[in-house]
PDB file of N, CA and C in Angstrom:
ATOM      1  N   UNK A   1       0.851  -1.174   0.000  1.00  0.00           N
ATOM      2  CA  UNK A   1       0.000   0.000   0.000  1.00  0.00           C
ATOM      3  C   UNK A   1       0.896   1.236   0.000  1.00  0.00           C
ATOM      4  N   UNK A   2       0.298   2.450  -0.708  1.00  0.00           N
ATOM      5  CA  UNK A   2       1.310   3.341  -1.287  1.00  0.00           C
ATOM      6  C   UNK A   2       0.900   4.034   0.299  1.00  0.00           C
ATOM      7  N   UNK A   3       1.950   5.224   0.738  1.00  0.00           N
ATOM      8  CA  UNK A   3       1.849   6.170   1.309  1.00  0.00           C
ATOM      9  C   UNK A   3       0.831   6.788   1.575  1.00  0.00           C
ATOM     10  N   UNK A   4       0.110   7.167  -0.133  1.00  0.00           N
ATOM     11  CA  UNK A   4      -0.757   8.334   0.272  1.00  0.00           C
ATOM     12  C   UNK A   4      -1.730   7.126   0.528  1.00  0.00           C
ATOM     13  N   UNK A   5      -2.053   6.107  -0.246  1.00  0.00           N
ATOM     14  CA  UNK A   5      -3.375   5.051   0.255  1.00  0.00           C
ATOM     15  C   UNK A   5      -3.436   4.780   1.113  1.00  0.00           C
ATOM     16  N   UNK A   6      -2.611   4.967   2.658  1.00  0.00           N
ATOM     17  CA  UNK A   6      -2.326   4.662   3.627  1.00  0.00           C
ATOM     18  C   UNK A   6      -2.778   5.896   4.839  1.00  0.00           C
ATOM     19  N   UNK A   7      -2.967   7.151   3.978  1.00  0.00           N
ATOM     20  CA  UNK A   7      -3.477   8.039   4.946  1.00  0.00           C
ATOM     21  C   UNK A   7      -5.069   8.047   4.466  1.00  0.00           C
ATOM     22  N   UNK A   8      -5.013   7.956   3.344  1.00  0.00           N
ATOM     23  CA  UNK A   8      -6.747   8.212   3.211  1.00  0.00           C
ATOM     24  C   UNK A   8      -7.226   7.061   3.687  1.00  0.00           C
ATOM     25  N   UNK A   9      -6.593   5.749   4.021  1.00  0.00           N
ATOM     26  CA  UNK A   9      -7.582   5.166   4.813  1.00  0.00           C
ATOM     27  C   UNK A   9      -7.457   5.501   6.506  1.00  0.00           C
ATOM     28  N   UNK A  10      -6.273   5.861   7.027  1.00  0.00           N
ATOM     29  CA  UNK A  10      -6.419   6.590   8.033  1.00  0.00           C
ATOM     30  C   UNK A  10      -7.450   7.398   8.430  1.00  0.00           C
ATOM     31  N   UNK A  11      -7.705   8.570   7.232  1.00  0.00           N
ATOM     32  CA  UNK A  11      -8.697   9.652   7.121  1.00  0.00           C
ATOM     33  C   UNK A  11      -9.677   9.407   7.443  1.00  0.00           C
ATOM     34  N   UNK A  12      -9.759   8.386   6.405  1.00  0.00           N
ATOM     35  CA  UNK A  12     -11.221   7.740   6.169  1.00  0.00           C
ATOM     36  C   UNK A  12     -11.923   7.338   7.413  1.00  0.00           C
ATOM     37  N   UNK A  13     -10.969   6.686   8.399  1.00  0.00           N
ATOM     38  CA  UNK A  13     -11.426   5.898   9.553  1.00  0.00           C
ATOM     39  C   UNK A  13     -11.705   7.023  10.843  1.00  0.00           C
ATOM     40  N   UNK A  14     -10.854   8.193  10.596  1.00  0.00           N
ATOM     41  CA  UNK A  14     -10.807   9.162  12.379  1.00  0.00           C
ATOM     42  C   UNK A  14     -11.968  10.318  11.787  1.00  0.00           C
ATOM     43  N   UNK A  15     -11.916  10.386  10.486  1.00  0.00           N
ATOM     44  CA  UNK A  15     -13.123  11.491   9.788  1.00  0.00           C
ATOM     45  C   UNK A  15     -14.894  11.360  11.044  1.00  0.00           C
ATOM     46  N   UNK A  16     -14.777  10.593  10.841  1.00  0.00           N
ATOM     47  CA  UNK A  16     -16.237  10.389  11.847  1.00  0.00           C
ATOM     48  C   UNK A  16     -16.275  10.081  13.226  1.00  0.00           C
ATOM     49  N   UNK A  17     -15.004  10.250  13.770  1.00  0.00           N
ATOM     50  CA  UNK A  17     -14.844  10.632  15.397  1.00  0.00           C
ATOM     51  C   UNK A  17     -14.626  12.060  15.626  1.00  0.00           C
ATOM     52  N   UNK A  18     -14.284  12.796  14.522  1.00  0.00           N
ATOM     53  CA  UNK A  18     -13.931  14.409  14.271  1.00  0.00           C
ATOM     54  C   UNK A  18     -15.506  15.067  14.481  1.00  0.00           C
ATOM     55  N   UNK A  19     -16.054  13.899  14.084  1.00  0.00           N
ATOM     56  CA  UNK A  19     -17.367  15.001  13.985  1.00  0.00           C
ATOM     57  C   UNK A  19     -18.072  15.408  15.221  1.00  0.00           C
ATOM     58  N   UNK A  20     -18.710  16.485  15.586  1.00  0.00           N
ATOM     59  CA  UNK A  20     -19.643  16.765  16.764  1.00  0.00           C
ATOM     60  C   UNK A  20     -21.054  16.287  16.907  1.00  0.00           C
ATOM     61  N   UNK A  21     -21.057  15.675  18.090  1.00  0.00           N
ATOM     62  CA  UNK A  21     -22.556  14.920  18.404  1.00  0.00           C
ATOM     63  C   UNK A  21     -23.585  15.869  18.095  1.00  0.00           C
ATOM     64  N   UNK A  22     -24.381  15.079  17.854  1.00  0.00           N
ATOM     65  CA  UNK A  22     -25.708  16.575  17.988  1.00  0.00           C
ATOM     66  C   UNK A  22     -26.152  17.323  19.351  1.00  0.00           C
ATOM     67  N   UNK A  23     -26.471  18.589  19.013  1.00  0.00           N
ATOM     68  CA  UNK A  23     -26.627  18.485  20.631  1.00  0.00           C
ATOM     69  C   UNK A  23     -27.523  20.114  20.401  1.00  0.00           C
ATOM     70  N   UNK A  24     -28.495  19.761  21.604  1.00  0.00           N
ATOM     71  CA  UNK A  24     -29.653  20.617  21.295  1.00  0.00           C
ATOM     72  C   UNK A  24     -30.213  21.515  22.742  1.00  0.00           C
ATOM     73  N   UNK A  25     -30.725  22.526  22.482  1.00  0.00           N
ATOM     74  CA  UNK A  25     -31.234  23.234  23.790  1.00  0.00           C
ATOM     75  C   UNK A  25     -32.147  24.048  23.766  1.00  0.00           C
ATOM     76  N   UNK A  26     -33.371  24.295  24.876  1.00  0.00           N
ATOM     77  CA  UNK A  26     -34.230  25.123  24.766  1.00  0.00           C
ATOM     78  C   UNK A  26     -34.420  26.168  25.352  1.00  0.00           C
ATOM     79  N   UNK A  27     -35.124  27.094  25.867  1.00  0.00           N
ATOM     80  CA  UNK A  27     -35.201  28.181  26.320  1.00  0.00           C
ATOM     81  C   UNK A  27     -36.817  28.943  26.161  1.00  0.00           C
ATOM     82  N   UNK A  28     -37.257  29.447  27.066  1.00  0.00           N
ATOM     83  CA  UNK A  28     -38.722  30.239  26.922  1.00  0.00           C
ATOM     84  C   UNK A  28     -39.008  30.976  28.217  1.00  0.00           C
ATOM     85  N   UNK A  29     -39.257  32.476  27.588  1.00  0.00           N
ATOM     86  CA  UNK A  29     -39.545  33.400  28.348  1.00  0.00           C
ATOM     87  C   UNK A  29     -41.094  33.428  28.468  1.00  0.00           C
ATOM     88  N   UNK A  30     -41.142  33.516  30.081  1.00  0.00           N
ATOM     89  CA  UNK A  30     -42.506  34.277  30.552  1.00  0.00           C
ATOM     90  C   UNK A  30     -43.048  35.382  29.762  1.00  0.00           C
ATOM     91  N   UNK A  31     -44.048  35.554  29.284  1.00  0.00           N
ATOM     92  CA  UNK A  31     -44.370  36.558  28.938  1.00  0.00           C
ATOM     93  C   UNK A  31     -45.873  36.823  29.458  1.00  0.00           C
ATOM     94  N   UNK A  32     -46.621  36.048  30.328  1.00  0.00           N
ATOM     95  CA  UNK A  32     -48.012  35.894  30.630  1.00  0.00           C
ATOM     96  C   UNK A  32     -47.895  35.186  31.770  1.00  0.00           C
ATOM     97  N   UNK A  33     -49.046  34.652  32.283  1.00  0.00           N
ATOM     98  CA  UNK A  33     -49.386  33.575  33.020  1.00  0.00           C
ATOM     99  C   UNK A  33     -49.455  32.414  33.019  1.00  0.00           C
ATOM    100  N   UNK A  34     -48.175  31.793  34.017  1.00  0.00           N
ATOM    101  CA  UNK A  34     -47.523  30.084  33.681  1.00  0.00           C
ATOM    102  C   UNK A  34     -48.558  29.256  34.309  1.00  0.00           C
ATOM    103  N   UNK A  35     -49.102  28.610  33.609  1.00  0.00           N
ATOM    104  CA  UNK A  35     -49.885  27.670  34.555  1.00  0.00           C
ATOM    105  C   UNK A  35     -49.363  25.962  34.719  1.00  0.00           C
ATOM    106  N   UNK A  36     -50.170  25.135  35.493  1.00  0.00           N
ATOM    107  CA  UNK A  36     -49.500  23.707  35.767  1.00  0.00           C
ATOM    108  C   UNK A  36     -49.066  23.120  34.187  1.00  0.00           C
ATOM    109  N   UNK A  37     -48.113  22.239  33.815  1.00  0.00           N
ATOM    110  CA  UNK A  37     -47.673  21.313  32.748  1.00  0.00           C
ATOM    111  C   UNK A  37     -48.656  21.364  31.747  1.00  0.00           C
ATOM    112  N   UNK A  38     -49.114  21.397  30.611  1.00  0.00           N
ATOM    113  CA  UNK A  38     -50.221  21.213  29.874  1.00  0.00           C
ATOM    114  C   UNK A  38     -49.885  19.257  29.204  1.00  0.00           C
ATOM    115  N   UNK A  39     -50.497  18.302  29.532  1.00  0.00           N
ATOM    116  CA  UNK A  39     -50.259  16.712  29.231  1.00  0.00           C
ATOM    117  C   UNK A  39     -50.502  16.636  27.869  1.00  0.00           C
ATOM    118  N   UNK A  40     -51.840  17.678  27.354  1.00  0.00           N
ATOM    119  CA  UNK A  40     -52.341  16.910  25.713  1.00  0.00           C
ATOM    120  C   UNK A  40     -51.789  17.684  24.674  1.00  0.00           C
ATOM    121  N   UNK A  41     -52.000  17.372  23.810  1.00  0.00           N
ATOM    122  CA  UNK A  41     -51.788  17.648  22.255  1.00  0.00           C
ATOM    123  C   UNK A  41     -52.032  19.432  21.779  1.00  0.00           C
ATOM    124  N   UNK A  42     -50.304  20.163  21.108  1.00  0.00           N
ATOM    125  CA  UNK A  42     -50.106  21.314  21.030  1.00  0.00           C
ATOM    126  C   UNK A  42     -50.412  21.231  19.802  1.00  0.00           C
ATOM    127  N   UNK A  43     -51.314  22.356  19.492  1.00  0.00           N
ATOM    128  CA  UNK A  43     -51.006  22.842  17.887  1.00  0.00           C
ATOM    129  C   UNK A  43     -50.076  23.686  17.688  1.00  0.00           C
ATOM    130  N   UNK A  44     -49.703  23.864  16.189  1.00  0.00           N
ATOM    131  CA  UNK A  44     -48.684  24.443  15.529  1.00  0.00           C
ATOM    132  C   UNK A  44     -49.374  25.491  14.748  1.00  0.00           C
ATOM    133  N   UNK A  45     -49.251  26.714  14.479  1.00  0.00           N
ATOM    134  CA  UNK A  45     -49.479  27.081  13.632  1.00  0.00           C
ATOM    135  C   UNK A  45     -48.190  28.188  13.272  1.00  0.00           C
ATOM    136  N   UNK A  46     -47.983  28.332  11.442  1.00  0.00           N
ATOM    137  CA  UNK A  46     -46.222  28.714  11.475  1.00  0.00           C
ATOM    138  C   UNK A  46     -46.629  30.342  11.388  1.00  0.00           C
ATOM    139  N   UNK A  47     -45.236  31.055  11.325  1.00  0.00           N
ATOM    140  CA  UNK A  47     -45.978  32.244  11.033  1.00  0.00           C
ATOM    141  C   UNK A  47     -46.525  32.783   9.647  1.00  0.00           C
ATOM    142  N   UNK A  48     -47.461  33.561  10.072  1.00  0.00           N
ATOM    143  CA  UNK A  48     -48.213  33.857   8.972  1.00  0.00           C
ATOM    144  C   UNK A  48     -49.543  33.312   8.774  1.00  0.00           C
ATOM    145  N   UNK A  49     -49.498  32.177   9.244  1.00  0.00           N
ATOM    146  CA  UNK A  49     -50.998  31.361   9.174  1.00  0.00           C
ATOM    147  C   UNK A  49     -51.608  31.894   9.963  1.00  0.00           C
ATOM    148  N   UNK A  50     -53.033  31.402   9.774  1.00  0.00           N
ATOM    149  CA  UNK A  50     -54.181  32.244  10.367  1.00  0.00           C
ATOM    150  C   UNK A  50     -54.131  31.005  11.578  1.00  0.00           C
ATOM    151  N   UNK A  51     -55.026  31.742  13.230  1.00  0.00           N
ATOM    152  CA  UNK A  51     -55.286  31.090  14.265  1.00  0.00           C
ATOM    153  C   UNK A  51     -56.266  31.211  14.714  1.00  0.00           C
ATOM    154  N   UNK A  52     -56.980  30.600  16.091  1.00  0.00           N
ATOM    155  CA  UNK A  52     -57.927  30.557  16.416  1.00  0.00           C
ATOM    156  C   UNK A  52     -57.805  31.670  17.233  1.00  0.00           C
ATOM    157  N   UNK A  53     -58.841  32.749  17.784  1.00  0.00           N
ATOM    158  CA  UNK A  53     -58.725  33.382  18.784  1.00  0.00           C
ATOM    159  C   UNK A  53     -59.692  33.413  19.782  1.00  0.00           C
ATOM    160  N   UNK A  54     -60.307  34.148  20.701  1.00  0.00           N
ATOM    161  CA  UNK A  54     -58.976  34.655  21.894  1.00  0.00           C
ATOM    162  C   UNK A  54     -57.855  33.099  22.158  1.00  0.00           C
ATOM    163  N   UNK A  55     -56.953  34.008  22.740  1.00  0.00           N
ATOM    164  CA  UNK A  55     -56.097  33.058  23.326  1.00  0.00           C
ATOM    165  C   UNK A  55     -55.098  33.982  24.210  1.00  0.00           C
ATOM    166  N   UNK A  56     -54.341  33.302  25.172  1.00  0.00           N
ATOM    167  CA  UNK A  56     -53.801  33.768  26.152  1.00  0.00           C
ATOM    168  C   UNK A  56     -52.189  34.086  25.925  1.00  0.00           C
ATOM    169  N   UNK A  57     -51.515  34.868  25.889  1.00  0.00           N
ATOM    170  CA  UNK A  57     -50.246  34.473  25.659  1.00  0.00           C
ATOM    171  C   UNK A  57     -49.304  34.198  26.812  1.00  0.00           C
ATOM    172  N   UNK A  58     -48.386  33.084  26.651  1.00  0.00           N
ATOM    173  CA  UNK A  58     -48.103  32.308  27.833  1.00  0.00           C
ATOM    174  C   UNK A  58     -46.366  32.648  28.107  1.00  0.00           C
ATOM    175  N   UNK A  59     -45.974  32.545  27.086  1.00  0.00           N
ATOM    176  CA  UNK A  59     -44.457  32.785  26.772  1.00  0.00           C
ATOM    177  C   UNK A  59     -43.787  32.591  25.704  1.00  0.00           C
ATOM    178  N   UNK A  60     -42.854  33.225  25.340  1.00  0.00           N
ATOM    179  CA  UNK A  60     -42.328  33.015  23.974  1.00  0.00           C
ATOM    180  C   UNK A  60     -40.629  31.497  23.805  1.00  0.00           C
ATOM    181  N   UNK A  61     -41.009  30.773  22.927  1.00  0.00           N
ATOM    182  CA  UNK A  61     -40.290  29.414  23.451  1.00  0.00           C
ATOM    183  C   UNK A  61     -39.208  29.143  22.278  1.00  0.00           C
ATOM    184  N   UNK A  62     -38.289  28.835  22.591  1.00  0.00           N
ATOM    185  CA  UNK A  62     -37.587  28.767  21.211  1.00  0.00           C
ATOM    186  C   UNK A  62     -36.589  27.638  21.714  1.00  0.00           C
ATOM    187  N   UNK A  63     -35.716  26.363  20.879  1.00  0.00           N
ATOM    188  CA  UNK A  63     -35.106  25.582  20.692  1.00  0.00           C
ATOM    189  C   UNK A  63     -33.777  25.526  19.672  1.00  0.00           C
ATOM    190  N   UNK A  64     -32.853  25.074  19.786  1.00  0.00           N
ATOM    191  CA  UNK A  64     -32.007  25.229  18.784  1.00  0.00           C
ATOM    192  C   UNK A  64     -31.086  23.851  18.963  1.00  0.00           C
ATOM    193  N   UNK A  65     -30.675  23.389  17.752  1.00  0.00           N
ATOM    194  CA  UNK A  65     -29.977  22.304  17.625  1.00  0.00           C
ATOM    195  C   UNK A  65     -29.029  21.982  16.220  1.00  0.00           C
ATOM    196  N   UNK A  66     -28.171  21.035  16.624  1.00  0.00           N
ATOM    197  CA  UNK A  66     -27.490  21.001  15.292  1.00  0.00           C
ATOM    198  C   UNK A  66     -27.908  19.284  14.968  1.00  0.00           C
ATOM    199  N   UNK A  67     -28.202  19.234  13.676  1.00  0.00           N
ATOM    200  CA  UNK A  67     -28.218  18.016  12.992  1.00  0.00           C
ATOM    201  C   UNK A  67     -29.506  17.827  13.460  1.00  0.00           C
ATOM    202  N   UNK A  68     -30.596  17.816  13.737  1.00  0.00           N
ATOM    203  CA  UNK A  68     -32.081  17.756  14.135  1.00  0.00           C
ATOM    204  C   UNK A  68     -32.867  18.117  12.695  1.00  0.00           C
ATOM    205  N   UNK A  69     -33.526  16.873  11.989  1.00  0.00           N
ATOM    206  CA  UNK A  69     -34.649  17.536  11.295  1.00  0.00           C
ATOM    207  C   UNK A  69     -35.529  18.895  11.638  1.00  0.00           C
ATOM    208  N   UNK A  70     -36.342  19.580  11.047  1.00  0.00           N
ATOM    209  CA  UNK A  70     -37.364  20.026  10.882  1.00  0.00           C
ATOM    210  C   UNK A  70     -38.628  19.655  12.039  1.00  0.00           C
ATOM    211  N   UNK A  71     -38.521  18.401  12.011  1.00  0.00           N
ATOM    212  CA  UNK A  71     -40.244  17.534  12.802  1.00  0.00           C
ATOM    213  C   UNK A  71     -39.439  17.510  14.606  1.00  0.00           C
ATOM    214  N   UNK A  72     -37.941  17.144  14.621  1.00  0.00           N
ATOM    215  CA  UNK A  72     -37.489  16.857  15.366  1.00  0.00           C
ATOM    216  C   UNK A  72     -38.005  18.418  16.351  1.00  0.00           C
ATOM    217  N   UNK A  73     -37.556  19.135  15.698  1.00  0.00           N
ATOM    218  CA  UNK A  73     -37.421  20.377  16.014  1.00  0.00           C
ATOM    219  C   UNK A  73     -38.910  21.396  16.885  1.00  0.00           C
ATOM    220  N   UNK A  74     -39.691  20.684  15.759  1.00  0.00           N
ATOM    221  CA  UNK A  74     -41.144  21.455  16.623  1.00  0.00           C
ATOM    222  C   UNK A  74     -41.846  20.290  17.404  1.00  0.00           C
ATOM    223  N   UNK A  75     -41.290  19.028  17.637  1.00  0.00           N
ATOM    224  CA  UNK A  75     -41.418  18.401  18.554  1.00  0.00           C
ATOM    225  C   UNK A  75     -40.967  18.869  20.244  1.00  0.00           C
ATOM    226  N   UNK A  76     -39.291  19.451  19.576  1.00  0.00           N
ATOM    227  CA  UNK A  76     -39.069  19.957  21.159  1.00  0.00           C
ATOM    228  C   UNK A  76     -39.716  21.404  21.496  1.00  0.00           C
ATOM    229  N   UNK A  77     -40.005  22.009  20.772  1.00  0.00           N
ATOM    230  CA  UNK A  77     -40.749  23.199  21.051  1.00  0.00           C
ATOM    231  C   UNK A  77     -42.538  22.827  21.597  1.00  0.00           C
ATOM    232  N   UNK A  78     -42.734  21.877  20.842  1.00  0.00           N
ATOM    233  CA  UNK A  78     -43.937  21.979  22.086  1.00  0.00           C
ATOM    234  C   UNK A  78     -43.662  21.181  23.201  1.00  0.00           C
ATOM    235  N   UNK A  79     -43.055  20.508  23.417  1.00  0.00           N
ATOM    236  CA  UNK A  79     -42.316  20.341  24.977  1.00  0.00           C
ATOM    237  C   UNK A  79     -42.160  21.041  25.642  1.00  0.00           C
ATOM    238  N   UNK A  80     -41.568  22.399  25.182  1.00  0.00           N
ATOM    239  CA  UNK A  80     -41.696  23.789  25.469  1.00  0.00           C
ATOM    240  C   UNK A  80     -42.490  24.405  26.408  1.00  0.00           C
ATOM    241  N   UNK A  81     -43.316  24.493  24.985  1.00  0.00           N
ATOM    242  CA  UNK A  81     -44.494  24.834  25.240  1.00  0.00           C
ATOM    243  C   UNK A  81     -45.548  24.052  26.642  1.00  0.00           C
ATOM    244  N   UNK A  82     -45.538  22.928  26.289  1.00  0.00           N
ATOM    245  CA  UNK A  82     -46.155  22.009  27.394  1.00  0.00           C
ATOM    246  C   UNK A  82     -45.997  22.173  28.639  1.00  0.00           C
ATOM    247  N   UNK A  83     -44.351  22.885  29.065  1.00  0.00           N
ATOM    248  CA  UNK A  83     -44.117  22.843  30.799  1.00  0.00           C
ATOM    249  C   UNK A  83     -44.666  23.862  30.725  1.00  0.00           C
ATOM    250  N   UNK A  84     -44.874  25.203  29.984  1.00  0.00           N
ATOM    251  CA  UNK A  84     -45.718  26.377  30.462  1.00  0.00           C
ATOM    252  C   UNK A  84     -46.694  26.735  30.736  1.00  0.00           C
ATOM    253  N   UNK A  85     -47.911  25.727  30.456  1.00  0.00           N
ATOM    254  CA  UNK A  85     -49.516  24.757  30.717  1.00  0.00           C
ATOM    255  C   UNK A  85     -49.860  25.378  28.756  1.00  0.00           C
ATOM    256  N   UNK A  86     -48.796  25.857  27.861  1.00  0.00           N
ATOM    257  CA  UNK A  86     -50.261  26.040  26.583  1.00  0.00           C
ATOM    258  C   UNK A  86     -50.082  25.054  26.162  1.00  0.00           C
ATOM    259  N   UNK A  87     -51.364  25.260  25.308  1.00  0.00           N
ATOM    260  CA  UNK A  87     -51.502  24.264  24.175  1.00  0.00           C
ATOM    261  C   UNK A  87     -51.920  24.095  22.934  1.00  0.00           C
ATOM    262  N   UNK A  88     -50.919  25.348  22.111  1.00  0.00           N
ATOM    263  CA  UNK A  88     -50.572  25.967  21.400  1.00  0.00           C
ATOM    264  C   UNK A  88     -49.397  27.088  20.960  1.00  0.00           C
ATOM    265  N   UNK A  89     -48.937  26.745  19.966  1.00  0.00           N
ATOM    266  CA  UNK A  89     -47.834  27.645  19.292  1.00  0.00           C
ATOM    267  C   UNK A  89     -48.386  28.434  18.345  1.00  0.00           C
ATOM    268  N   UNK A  90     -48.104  29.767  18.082  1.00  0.00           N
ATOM    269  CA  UNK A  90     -49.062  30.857  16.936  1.00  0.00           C
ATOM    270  C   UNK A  90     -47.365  31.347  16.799  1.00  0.00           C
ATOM    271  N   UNK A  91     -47.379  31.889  15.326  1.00  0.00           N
ATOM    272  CA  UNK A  91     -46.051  32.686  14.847  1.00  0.00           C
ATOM    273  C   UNK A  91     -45.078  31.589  14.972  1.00  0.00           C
ATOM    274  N   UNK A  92     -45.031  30.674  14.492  1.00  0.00           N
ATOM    275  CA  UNK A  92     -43.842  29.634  14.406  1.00  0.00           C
ATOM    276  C   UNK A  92     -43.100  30.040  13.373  1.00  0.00           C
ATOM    277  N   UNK A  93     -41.817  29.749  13.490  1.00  0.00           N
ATOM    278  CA  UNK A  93     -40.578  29.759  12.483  1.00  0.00           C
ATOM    279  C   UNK A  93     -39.675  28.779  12.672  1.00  0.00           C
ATOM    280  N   UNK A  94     -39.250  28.456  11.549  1.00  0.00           N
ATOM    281  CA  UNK A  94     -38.226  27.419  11.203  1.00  0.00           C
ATOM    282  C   UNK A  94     -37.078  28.275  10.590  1.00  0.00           C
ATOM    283  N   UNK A  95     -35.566  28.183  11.395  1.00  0.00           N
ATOM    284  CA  UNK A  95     -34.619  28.766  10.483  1.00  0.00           C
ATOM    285  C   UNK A  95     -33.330  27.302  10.654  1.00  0.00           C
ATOM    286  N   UNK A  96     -33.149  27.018   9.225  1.00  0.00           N
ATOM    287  CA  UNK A  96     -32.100  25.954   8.988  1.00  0.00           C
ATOM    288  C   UNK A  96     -31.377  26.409   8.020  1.00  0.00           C
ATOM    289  N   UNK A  97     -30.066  25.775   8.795  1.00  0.00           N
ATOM    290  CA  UNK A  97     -28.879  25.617   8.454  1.00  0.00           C
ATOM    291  C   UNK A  97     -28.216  24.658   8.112  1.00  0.00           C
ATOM    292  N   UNK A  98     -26.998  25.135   7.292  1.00  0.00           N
ATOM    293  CA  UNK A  98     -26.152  23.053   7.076  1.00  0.00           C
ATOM    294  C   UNK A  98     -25.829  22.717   8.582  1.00  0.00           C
ATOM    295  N   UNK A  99     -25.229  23.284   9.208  1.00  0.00           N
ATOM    296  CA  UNK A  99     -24.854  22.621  10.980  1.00  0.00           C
ATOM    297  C   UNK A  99     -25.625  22.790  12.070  1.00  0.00           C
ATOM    298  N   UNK A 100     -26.854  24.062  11.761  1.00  0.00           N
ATOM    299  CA  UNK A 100     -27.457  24.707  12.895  1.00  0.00           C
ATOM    300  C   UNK A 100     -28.881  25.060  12.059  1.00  0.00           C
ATOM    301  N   UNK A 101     -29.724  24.106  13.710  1.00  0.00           N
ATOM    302  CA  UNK A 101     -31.109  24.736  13.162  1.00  0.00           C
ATOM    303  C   UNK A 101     -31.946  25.547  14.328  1.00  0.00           C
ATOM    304  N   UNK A 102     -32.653  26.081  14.093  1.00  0.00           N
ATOM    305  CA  UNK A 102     -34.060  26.828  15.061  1.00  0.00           C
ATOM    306  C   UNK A 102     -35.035  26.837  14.704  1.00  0.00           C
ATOM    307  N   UNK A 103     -35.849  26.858  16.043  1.00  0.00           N
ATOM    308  CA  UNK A 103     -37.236  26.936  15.648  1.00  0.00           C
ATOM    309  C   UNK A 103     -37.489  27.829  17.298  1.00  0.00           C
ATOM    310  N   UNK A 104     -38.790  29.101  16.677  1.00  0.00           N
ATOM    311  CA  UNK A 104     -39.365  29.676  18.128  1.00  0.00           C
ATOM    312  C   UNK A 104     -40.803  30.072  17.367  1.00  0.00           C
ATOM    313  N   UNK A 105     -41.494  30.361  18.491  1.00  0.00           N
ATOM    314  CA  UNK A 105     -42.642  30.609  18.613  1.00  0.00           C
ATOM    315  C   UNK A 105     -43.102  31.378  20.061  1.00  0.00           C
ATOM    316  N   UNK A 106     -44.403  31.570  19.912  1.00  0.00           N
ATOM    317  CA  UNK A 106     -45.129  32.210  20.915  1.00  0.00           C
ATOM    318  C   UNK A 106     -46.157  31.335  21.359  1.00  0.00           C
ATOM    319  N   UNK A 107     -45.978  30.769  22.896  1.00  0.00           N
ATOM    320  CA  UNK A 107     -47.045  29.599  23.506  1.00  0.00           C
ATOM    321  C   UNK A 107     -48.167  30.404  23.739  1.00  0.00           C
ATOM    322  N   UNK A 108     -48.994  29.644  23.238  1.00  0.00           N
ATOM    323  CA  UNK A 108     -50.485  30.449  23.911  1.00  0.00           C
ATOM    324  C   UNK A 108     -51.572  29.435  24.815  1.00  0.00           C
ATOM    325  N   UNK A 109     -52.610  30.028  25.347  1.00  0.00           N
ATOM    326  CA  UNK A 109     -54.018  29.192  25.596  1.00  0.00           C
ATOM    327  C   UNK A 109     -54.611  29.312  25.229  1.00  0.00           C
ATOM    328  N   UNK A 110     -55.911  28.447  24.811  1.00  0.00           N
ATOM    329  CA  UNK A 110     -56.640  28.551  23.744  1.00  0.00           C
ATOM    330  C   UNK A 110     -57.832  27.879  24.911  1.00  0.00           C
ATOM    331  N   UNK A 111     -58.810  27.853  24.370  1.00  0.00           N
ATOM    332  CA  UNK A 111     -60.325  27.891  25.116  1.00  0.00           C
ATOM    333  C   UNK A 111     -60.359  27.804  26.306  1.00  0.00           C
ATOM    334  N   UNK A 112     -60.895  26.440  27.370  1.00  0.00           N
ATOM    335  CA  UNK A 112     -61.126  26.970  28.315  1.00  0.00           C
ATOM    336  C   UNK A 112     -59.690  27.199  29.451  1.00  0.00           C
ATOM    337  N   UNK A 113     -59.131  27.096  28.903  1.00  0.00           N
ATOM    338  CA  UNK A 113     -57.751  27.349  29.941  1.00  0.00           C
ATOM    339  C   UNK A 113     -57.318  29.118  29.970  1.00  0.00           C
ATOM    340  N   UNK A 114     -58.205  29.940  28.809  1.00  0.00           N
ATOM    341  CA  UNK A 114     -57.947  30.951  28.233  1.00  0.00           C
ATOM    342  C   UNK A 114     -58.977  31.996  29.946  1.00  0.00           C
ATOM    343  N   UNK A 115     -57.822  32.999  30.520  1.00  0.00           N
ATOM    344  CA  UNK A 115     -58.566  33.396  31.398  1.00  0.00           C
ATOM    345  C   UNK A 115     -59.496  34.842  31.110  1.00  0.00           C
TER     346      UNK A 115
END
């Protein structure tokens, strides 16, 4: 085996211990009234789309990660959302990148949790 065939399989082999794990984190400001965990099912709506109203605004929630789909992504945002009691996201955004993605929104309440 020649020299150089001898480093590119080197390369080849440490190339994917070089790389960085994924690794992800969230964050959400109070902006309203936190109430207990919310357990059921958040809607999404992105920005720009139309929503249901009244609704309460709860806090504004945002996530960021590298190597995380799209779905991955507004999965952890209503997790988010969920410890703040809404159960709902209004004004969603998706911003992706080749290494780095985000997603935030604004948690709200929606019917009877709406005070």
């Amino acid at each position: 085996m020649t020299r150089l065939a001898s480093w590119l399989v080197l390369a080849a082999l440490l190339l994917p211990a070089c790389k960085r794990p994924a690794s992800s984190h969230g964050f959400r400001v109070i902006t309203g009234e936190r109430s207990a965990p919310f357990d059921g099912p958040v809607a999404v709506y992105g920005f720009g789309q139309g929503h249901p109203e009244p609704y309460a605004e709860v806090a504004i929630v945002r996530v960021s990660s590298s190597r995380k789909p799209a779905d991955e992504l507004v999965a952890m945002l209503k997790h988010q959302a969920r410890q703040v009691g809404a159960n709902a996201i209004i004004e969603m955004r998706i911003n992706s990148g080749r290494e780095h993605s985000s997603a935030a929104g604004v948690a709200v309440r929606y019917g009877a949790a709406v005070p």
